[in-house]
Protein backbone atom coordinates (compact mmCIF):
# COMPACT_ATOMS: atom_id res chain seq x y z
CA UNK A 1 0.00 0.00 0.00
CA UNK A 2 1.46 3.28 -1.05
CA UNK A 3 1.69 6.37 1.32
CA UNK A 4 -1.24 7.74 -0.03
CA UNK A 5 -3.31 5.22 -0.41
CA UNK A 6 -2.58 4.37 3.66
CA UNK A 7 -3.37 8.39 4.23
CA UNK A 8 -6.84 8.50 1.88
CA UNK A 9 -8.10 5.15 4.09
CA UNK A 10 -7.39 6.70 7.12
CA UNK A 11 -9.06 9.88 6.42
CA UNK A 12 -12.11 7.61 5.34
CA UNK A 13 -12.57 6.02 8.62
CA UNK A 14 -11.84 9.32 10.09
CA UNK A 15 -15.05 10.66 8.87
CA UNK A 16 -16.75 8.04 10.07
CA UNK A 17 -16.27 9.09 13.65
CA UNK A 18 -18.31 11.55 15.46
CA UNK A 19 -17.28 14.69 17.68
CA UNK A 20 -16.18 13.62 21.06
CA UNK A 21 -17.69 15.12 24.34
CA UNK A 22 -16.59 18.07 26.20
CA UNK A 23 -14.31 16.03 28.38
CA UNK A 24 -11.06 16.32 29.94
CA UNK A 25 -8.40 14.17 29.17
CA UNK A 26 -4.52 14.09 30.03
CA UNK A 27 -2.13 11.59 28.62
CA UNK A 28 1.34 10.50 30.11
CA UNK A 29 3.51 8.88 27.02
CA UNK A 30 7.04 7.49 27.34
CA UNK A 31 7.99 7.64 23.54
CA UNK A 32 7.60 10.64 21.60
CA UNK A 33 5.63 8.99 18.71
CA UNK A 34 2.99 8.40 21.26
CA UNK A 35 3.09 12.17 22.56
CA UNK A 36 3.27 13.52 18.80
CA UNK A 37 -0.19 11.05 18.22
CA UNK A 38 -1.90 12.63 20.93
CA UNK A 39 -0.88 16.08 20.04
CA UNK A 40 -2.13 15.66 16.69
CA UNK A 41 -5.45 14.06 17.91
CA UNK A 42 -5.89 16.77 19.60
CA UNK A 43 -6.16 19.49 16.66
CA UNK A 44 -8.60 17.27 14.94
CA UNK A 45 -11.83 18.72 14.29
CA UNK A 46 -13.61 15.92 16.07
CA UNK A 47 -12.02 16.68 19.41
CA UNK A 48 -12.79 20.58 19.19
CA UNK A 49 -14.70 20.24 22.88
CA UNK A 50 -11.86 18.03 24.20
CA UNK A 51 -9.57 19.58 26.55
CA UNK A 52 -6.03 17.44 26.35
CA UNK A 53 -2.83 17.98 28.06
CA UNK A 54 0.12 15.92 27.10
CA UNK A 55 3.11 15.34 29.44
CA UNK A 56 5.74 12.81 29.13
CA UNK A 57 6.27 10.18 31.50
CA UNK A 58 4.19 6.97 32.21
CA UNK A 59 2.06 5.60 34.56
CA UNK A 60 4.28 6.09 37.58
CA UNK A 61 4.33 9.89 36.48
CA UNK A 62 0.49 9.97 36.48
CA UNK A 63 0.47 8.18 40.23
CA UNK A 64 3.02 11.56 40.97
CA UNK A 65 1.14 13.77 39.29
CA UNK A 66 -2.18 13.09 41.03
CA UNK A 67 -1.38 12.32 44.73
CA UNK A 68 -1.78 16.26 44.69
CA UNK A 69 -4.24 16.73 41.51
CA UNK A 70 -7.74 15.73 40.72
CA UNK A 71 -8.11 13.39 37.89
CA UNK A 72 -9.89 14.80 34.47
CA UNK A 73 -12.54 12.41 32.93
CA UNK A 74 -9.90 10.34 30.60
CA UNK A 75 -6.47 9.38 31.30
CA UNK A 76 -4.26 7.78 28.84
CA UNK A 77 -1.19 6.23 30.07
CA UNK A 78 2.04 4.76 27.47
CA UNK A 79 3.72 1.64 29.12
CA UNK A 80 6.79 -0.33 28.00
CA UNK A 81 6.75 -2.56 30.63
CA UNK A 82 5.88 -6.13 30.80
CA UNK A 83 2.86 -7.56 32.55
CA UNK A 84 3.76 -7.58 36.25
CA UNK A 85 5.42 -4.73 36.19
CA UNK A 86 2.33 -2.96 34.65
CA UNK A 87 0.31 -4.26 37.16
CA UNK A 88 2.06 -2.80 40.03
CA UNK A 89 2.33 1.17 38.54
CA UNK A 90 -1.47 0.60 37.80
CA UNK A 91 -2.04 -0.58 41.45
CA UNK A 92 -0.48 2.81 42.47
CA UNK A 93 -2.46 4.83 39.48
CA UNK A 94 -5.73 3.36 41.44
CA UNK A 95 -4.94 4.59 44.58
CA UNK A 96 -5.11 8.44 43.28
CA UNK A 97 -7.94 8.01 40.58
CA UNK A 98 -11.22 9.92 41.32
CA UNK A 99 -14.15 7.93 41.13
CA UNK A 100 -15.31 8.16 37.58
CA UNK A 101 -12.41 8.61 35.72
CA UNK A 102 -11.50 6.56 32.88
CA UNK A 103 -8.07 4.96 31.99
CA UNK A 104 -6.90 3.82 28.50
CA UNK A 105 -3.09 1.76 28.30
CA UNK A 106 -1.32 1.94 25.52
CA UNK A 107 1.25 -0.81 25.86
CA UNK A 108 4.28 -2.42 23.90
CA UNK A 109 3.26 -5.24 24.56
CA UNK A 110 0.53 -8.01 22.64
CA UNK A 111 -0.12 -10.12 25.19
CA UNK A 112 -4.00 -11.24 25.58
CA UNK A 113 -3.89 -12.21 28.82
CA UNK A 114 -2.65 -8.84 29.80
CA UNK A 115 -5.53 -7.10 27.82
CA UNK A 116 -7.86 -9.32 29.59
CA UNK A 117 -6.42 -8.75 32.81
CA UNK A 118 -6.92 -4.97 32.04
CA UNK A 119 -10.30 -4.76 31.06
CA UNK A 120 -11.40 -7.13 34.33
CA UNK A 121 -9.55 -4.35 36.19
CA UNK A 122 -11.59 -1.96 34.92
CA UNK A 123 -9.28 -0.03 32.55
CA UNK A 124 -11.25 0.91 29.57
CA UNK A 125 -9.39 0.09 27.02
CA UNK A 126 -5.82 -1.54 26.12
CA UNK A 127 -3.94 -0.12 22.48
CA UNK A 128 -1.23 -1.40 21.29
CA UNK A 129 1.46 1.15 19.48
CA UNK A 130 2.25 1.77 16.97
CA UNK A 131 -1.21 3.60 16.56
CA UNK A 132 -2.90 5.56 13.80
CA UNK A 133 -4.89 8.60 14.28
CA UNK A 134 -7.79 6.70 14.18
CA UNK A 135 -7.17 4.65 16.83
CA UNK A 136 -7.11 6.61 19.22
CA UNK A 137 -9.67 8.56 17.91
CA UNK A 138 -12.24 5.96 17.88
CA UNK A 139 -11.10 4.38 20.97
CA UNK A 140 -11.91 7.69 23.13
CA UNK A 141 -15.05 8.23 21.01
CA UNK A 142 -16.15 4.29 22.21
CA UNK A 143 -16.46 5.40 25.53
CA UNK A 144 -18.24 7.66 25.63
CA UNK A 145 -20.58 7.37 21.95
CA UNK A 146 -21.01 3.33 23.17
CA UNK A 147 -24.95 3.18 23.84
CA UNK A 148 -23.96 0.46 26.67
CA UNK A 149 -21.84 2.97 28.03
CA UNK A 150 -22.35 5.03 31.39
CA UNK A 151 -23.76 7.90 31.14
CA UNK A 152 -20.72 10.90 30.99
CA UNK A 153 -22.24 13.43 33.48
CA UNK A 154 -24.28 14.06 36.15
CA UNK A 155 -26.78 16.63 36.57
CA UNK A 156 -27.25 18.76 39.85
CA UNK A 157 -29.77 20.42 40.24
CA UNK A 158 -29.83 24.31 42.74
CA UNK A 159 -33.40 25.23 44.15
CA UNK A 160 -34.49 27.71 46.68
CA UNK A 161 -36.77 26.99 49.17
CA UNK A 162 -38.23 30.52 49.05
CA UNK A 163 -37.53 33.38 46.50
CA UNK A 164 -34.75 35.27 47.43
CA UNK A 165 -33.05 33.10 49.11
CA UNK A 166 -29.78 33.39 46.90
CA UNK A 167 -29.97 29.52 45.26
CA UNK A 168 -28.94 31.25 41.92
CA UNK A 169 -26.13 33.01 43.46
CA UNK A 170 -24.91 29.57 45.14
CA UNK A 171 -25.53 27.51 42.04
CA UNK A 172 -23.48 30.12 39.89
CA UNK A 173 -20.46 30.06 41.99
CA UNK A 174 -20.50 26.26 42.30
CA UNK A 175 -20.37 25.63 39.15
CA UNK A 176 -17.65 28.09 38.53
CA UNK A 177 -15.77 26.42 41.15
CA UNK A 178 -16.17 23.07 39.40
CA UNK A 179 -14.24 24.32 36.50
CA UNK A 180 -11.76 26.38 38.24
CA UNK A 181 -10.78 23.55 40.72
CA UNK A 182 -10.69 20.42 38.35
CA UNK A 183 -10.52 22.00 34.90
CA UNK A 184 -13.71 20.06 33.67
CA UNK A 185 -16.13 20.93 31.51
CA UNK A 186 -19.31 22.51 33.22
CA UNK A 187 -22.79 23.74 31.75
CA UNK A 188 -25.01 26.26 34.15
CA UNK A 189 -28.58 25.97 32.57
CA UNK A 190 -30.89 29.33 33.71
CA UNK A 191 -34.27 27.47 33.96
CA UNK A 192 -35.48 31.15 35.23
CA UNK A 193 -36.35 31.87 31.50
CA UNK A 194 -38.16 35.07 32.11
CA UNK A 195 -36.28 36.27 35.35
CA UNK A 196 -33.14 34.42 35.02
CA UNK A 197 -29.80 35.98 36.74
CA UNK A 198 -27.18 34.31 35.25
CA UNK A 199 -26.59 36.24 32.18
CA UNK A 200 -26.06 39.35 34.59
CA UNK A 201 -23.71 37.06 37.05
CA UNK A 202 -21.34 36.36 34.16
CA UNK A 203 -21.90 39.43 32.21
CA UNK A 204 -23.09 37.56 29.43
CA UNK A 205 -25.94 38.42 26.85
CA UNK A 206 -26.15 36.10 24.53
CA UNK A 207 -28.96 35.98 21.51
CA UNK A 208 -29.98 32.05 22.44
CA UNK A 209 -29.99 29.96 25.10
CA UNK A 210 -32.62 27.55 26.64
CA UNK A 211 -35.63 28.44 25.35
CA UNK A 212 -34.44 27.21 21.84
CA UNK A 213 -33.36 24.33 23.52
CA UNK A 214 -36.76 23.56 24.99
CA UNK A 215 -38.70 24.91 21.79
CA UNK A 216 -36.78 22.82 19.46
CA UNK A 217 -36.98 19.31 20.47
CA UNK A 218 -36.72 17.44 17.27
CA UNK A 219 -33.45 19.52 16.68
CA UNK A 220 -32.04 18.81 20.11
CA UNK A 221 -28.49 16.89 20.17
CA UNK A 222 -24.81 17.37 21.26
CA UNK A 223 -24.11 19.81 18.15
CA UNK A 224 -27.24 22.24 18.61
CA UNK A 225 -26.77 22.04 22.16
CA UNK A 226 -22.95 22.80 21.50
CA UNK A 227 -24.47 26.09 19.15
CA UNK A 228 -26.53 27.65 22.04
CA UNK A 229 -24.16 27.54 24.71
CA UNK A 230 -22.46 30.71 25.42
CA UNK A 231 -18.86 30.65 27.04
CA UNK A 232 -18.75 32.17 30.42
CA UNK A 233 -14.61 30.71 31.78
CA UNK A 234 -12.26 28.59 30.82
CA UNK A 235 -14.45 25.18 30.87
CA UNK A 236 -17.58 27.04 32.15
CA UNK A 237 -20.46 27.33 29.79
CA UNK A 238 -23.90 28.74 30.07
CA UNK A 239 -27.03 28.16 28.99
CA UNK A 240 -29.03 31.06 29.29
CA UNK A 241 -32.42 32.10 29.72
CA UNK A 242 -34.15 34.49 27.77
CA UNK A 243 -35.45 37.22 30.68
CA UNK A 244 -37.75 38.72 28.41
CA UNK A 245 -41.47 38.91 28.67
CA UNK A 246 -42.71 39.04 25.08
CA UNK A 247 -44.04 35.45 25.70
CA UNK A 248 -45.81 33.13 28.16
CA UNK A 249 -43.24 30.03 29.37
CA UNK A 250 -45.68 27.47 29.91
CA UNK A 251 -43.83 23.95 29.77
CA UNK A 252 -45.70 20.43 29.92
CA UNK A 253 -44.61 18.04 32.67
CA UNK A 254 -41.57 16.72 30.28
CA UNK A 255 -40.29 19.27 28.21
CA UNK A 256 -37.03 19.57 29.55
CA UNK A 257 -36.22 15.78 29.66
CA UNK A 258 -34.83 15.65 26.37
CA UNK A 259 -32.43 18.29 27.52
CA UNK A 260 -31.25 16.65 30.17
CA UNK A 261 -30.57 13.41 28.35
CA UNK A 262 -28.49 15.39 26.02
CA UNK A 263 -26.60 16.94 28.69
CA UNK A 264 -26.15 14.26 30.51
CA UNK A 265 -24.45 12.18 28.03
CA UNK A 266 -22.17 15.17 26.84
CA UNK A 267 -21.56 17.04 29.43
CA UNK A 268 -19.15 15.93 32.98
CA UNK A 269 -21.34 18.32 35.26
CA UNK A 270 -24.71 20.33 34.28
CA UNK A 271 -25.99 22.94 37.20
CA UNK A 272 -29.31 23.85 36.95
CA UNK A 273 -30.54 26.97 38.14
CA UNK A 274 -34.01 25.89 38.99
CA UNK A 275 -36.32 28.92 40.02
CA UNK A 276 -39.02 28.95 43.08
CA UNK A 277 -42.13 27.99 40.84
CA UNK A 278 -43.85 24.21 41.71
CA UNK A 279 -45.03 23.21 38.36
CA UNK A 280 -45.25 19.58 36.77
CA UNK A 281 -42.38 20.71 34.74
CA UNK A 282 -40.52 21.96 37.63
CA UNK A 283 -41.26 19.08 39.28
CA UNK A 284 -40.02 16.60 37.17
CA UNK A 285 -36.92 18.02 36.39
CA UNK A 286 -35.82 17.75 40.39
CA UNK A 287 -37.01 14.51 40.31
CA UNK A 288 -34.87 13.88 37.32
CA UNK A 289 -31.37 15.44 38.54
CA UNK A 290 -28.69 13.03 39.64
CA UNK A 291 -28.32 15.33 42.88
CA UNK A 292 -30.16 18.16 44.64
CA UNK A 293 -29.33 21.25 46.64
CA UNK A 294 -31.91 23.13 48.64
CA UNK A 295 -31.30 26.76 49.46
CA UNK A 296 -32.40 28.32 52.05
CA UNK A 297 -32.42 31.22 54.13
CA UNK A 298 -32.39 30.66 58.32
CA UNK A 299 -36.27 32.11 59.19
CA UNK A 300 -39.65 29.84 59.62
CA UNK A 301 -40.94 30.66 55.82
CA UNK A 302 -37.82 29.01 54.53
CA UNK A 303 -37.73 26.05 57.10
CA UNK A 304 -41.58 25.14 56.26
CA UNK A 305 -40.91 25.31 52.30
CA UNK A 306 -37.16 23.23 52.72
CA UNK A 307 -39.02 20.60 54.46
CA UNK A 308 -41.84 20.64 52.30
CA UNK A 309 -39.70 20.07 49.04
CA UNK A 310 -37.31 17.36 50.55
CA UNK A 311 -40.18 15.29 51.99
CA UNK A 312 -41.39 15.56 48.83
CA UNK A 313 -38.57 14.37 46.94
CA UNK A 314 -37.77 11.27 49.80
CA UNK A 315 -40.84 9.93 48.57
CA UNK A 316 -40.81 10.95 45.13
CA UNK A 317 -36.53 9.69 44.87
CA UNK A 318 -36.59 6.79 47.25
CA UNK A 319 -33.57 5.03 45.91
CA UNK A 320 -31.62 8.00 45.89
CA UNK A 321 -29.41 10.39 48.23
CA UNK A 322 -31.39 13.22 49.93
CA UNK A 323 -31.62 15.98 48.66
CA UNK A 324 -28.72 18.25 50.84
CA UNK A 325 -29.00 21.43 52.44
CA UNK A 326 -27.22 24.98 51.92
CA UNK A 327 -28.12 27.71 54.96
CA UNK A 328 -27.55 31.33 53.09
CA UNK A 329 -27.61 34.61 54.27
CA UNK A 330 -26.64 33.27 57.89
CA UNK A 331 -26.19 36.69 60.15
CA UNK A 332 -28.10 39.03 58.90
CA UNK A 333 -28.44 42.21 61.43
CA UNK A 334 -31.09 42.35 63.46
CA UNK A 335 -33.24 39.56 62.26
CA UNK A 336 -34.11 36.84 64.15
CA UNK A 337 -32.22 33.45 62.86
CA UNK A 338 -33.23 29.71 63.04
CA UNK A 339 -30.41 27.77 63.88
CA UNK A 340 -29.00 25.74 61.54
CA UNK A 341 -29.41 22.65 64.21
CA UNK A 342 -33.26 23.13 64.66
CA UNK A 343 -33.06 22.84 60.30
CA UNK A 344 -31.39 19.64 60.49
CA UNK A 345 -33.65 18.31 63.51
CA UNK A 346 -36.30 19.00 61.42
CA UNK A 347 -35.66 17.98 58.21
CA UNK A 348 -33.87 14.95 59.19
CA UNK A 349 -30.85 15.76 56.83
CA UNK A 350 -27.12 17.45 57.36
CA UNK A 351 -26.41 20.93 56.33
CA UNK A 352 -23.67 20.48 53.67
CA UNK A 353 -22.50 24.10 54.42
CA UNK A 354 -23.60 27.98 56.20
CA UNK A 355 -22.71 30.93 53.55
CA UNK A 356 -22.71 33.99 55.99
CA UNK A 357 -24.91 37.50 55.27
CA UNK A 358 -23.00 39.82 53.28
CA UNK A 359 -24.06 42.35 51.24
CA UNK A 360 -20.71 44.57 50.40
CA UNK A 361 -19.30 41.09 48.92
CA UNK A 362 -22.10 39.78 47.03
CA UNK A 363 -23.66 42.99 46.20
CA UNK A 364 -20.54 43.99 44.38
CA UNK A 365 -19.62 40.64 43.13
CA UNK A 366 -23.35 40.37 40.85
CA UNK A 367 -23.17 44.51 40.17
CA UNK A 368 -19.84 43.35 38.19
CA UNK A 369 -20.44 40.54 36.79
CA UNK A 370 -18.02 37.99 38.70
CA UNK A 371 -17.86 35.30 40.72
CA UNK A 372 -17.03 35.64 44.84
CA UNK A 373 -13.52 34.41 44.41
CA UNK A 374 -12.56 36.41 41.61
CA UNK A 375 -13.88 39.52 43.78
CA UNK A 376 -11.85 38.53 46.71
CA UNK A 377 -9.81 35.56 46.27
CA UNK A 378 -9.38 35.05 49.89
CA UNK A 379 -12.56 35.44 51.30
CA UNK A 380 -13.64 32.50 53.25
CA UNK A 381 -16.74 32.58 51.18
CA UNK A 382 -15.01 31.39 48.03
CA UNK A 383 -13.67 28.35 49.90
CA UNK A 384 -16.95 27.20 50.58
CA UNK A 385 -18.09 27.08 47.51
CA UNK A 386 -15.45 24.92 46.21
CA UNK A 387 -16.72 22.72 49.30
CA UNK A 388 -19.67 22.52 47.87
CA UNK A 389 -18.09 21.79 44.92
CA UNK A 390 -16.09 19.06 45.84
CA UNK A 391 -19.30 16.96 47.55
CA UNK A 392 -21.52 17.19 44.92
CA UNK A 393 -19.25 16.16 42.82
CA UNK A 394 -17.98 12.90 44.46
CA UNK A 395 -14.61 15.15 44.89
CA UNK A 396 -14.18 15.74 48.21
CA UNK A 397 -15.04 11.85 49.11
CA UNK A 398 -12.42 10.92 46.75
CA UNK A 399 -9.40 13.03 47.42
CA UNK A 400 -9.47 11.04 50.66
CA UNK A 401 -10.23 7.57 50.03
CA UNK A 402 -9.40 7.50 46.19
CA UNK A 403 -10.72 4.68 45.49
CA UNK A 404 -11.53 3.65 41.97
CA UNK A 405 -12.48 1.11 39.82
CA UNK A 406 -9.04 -0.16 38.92
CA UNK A 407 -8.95 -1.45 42.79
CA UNK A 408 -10.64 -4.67 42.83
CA UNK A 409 -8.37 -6.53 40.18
CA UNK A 410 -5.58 -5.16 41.56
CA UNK A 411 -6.12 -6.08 44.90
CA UNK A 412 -6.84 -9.78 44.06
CA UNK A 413 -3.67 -8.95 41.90
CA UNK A 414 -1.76 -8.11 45.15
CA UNK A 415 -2.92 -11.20 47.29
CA UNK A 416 -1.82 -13.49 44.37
CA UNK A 417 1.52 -12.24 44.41
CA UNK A 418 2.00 -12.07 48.10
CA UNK A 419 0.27 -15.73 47.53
């Protein structure tokens, strides 16, 4: 086969390949044909939405490199070694992956023992080099394009027990602390479509948002999606809502499912910005989030509402987590406060965190346009929000425990060497 004749076949079965997710994904090669294949991947077209940073080293540089980082969605690790010895730097490689995360090998070696071995260990895939571009290509694009395949994301969903409670100011600076603290792709969807604040949090207008998403069902997928979304930081997107009254926003009980599904299986973290409205379309999209936040404010309105919606949603979720609890506005002068242990007595449920009253530092932060921690980087107020950040995203959990789905395999692996 001539040169190219090889190059015209490849760029056949390139275009047979889809656009890949908006994912993260880091790579650790030992050869520098590997690290030039992975640079070129990513200028392809098809991984546009994939962020990918390429450093040299293999899977012992990975362990290094994330006993003090959080893992992105994909790692790709180049090994020379032979089977045991592969088996041992991917016992340590477990021990610092985030739930979640995804590993592909590219070895040296074709052994199929070793590729089974791999794949029971839950690594999601096992190349061997030399590779083509469309390898690798199509090998990311499996895991995540596979219909058998997990979904990507998870969607968490913000709502206020009473309006005014500042659940859109929490839910904005969450999910700007997603992307800040583990560089992964986040979308905030403004379900407020006539009164919706996020456009004015991120000083962002843009001319589309969710209402075409909602309004355009038939047209709804990972590229249209891609079109509406309107950049607001470096992996932060946002979906935004109209805030315009020239039209009634009356929604049956599942017109925002489709959305969701879309989201959810291109997206590592959707926020929604749910607004204080109880409607069967309201309804059903808290019922449909992976996880839920209640907001609310420390007085007897908000306490009667918060345990109103998260009875609800026990009964209405029973197989899932309970919905968890942010106090806001804790402090404010001269009112008189609820404590934050008579909200957990009753609504049988932890407070995940206490965001204290104050107006110079949130008042200025929405009047321009940024987030808490880029107003004052050291205000105790940013770090809780990247608390927040960390639980709902399986985060903080993991940085201590790390325990991930490489682990099993490798620690029958261990006993039957000690053996």
């Amino acid at each position: 086969m001539t040169g190219q004749t090889a190059a015209t076949g490849e760029a056949d079965m390139l275009a047979s390949l889809g656009p890949l997710p908006r994912i993260s994904m880091q790579a650790f090669c030992e050869t520098p044909e590997i690290s030039r294949l992975i640079e070129t991947a990513s200028k392809d077209r098809r991984m546009t939405k994939t962020h990918v940073k390429v450093h040299m080293g293999g899977v012992m540089a990975a362990a290094n490199y994330y006993h003090s980082a959080p893992t992105p969605n994909l790692i790709i690790v180049e090994s020379m070694k032979q089977r045991v010895d592969l088996m041992a730097e991917l016992d340590s490689l477990a021990e610092v992956c985030d739930a979640g995360t995804k590993v592909i090998v590219i070895g040296h070696v074709n052994d199929v023992e070793l590729y089974r071995d791999l794949i029971r260990s839950g690594v999601s895939e096992y190349l061997v080099a030399p590779l083509q571009l469309f390898d690798l290509i199509r090998a990311v694009g499996d895991l995540y394009h596979n219909p058998e395949a997990s979904p990507l994301g998870r969607v968490v969903a913000f709502v206020g027990a009473k309006g005014g409670c500042g659940a859109s100011t929490v839910a904005h600076n969450v999910a700007w602390s997603i992307a800040r603290q583990f560089e992964s792709e986040v979308v905030l969807a403004d379900m407020d479509l006539p009164f919706g604040t996020a456009g004015l949090d991120f000083n962002q207008d843009p001319v589309q948002g969710i209402a075409e998403a909602v309004q355009s069902p038939e047209r709804l997928d990972e590229v249209y999606l891609d079109r509406l979304l309107s950049k607001c930081a470096e992996h932060l997107s946002l979906l935004a809502a109209p805030a315009t009254l020239d039209r009634p926003y009356d929604f049956d009980e599942k017109s925002f499912d489709g959305l969701l599904d879309v989201m959810r299986g291109s997206i590592p973290t959707a926020i929604l910005d749910v607004p204080h409205v109880w409607t069967r379309w309201s309804r059903q999209v808290l019922r449909s989030a992976d996880e839920i936040v209640v907001v609310a404010a420390p007085d007897l309105a908000n306490l009667r509402n918060a345990k109103n919606i998260v009875d609800f949603l026990k009964n209405a979720r029973p197989n899932d987590a309970a919905p968890r609890l942010v106090l806001n506005q804790v402090g404010m002068p001269k009112r008189p406060e609820i404590r934050g242990e008579e909200f957990m007595r009753a609504l049988d449920t932890d407070i995940l965190a206490e965001i204290p009253f104050d107006i110079p530092l949130f008042g200025g932060a929405a009047n321009n346009g940024q987030m808490i921690s880029e107003v004052d980087p050291k205000n105790p107020v940013g770090a809780t929000f990247d608390t927040i950040a960390q639980v709902i995203t399986g985060r903080g959990e993991a940085r201590r425990q790390k325990k991930s789905a490489l682990a099993p395999l490798l620690e029958r692996f261990r006993a039957k060497k000690s053996a």
